[in-house]
Structure formats: structure tokens, C-alpha cells
Protein backbone atom coordinates (compact mmCIF):
# COMPACT_ATOMS: atom_id res chain seq x y z
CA UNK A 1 69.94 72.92 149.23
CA UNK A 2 71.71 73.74 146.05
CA UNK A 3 68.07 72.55 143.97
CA UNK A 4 66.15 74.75 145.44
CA UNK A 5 66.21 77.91 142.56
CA UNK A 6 66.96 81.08 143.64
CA UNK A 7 65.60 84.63 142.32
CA UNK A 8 65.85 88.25 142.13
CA UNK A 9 63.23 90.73 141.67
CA UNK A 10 64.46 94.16 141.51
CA UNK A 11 63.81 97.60 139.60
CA UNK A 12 64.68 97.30 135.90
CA UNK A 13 67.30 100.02 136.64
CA UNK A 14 70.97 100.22 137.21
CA UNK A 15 70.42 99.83 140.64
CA UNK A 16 68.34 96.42 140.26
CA UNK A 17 71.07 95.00 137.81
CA UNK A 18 74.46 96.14 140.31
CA UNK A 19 72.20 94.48 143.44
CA UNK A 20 71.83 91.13 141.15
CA UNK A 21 75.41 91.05 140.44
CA UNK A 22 76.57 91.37 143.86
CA UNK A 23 74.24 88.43 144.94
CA UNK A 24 75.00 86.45 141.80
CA UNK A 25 78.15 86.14 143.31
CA UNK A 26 77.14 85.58 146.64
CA UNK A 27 75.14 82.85 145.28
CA UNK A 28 77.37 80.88 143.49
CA UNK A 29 79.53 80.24 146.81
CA UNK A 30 76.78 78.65 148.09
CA UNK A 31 76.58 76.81 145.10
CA UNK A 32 73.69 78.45 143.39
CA UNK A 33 72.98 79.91 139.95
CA UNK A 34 70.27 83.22 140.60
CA UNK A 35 67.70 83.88 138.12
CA UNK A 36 65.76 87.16 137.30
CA UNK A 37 62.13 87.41 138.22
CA UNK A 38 60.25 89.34 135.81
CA UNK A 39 63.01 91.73 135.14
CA UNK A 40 62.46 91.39 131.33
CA UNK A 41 61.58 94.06 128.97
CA UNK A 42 58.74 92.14 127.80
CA UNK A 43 57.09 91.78 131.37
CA UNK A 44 56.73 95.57 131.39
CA UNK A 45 54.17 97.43 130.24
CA UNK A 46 54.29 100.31 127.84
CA UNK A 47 52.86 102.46 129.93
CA UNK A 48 55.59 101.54 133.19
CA UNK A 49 58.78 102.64 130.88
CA UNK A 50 60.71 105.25 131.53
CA UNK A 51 63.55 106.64 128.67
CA UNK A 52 66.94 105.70 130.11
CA UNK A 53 70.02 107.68 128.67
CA UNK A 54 72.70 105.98 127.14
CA UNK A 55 74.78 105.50 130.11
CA UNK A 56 72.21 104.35 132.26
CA UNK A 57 71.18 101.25 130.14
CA UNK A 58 75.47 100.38 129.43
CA UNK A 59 75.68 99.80 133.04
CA UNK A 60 72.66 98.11 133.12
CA UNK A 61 73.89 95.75 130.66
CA UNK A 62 77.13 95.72 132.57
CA UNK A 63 75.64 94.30 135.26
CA UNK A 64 73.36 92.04 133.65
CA UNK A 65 76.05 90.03 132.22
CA UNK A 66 78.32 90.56 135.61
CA UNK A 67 74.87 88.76 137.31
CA UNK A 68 75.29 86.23 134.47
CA UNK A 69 72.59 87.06 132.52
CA UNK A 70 74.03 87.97 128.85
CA UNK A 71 70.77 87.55 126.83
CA UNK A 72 69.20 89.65 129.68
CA UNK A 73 71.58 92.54 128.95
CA UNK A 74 71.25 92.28 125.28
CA UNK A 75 67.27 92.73 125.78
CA UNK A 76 67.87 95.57 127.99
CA UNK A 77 69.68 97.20 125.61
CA UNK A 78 67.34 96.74 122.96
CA UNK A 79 64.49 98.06 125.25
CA UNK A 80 66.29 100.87 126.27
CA UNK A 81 64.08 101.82 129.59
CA UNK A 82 64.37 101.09 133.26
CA UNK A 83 61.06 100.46 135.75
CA UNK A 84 60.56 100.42 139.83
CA UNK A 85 59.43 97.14 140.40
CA UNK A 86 56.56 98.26 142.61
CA UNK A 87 54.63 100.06 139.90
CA UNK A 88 54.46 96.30 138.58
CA UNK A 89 53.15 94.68 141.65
């Protein structure tokens, strides 16, 4: 059912951001809107960042806001780091 919330948990990478924009799409013809799962800078800690280089975090925040997540982007751009999601779990 279109109420029932959908999410993505991926690395805080390029590759976790280009994987939520493909299924962003995919989920809006099924008439959902998906939302990140702890994919924000703040949910990381200090000690799970790694540097990204310049052109890492632009596509990042290319396909943040291609996933429809604009304010994500701009925090990822800010932060300036990408994760794996399993050193978080």
C-alpha cells in the first residue's frame, strides 16, 4: 500500500546515493516517496568518516537530490565524508 513508508539504508558514498536514486524512481511508480535511513552526516560518528575528494562528494550530492533528497545533499556537502554502512551496524 502506498502508506506504508519506504527506506533506504546504504553506504554514505557515491555508490549509496546513485542506488537511492535509481529506486527513488522505482518507487514513485508505485506510488511511493523513499526516505533515507540513517544516511545523515550527523548519524555518523567521528571516528567512521572517511575524507572524500571533491568529486566524490559532487556526485554524492548529485544523487542525493536525483533520490529527492536536496537538504540531504546540502548536508553531505557540508560533511564532506562518505561511510560503509556496516561499520555502523
Amino acid at each position: 500500500p502506498t502508506e506504508v513508508p519506504v527506506y533506504h539504508w546504504g553506504d554514505i558514498d557515491e555508490g549509496g546515493f546513485r542506488i537511492a536514486s535509481v529506486l527513488a524512481k522505482e518507487a514513485i511508480k508505485a506510488g511511493h516517496v523513499i526516505k533515507p535511513w540513517q544516511m545523515h552526516p550527523d548519524n555518523v560518528p567521528v571516528e567512521h568518516r572517511c575524507p572524500a575528494s571533491s568529486n566524490t562528494v559532487n556526485k554524492m550530492v548529485h544523487f542525493a537530490e536525483a533520490a529527492g533528497w536536496a537538504s540531504l545533499g546540502e548536508a553531505i556537502a557540508a560533511a564532506k565524508f562518505t561511510v560503509e554502512q556496516e561499520s555502523l551496524a
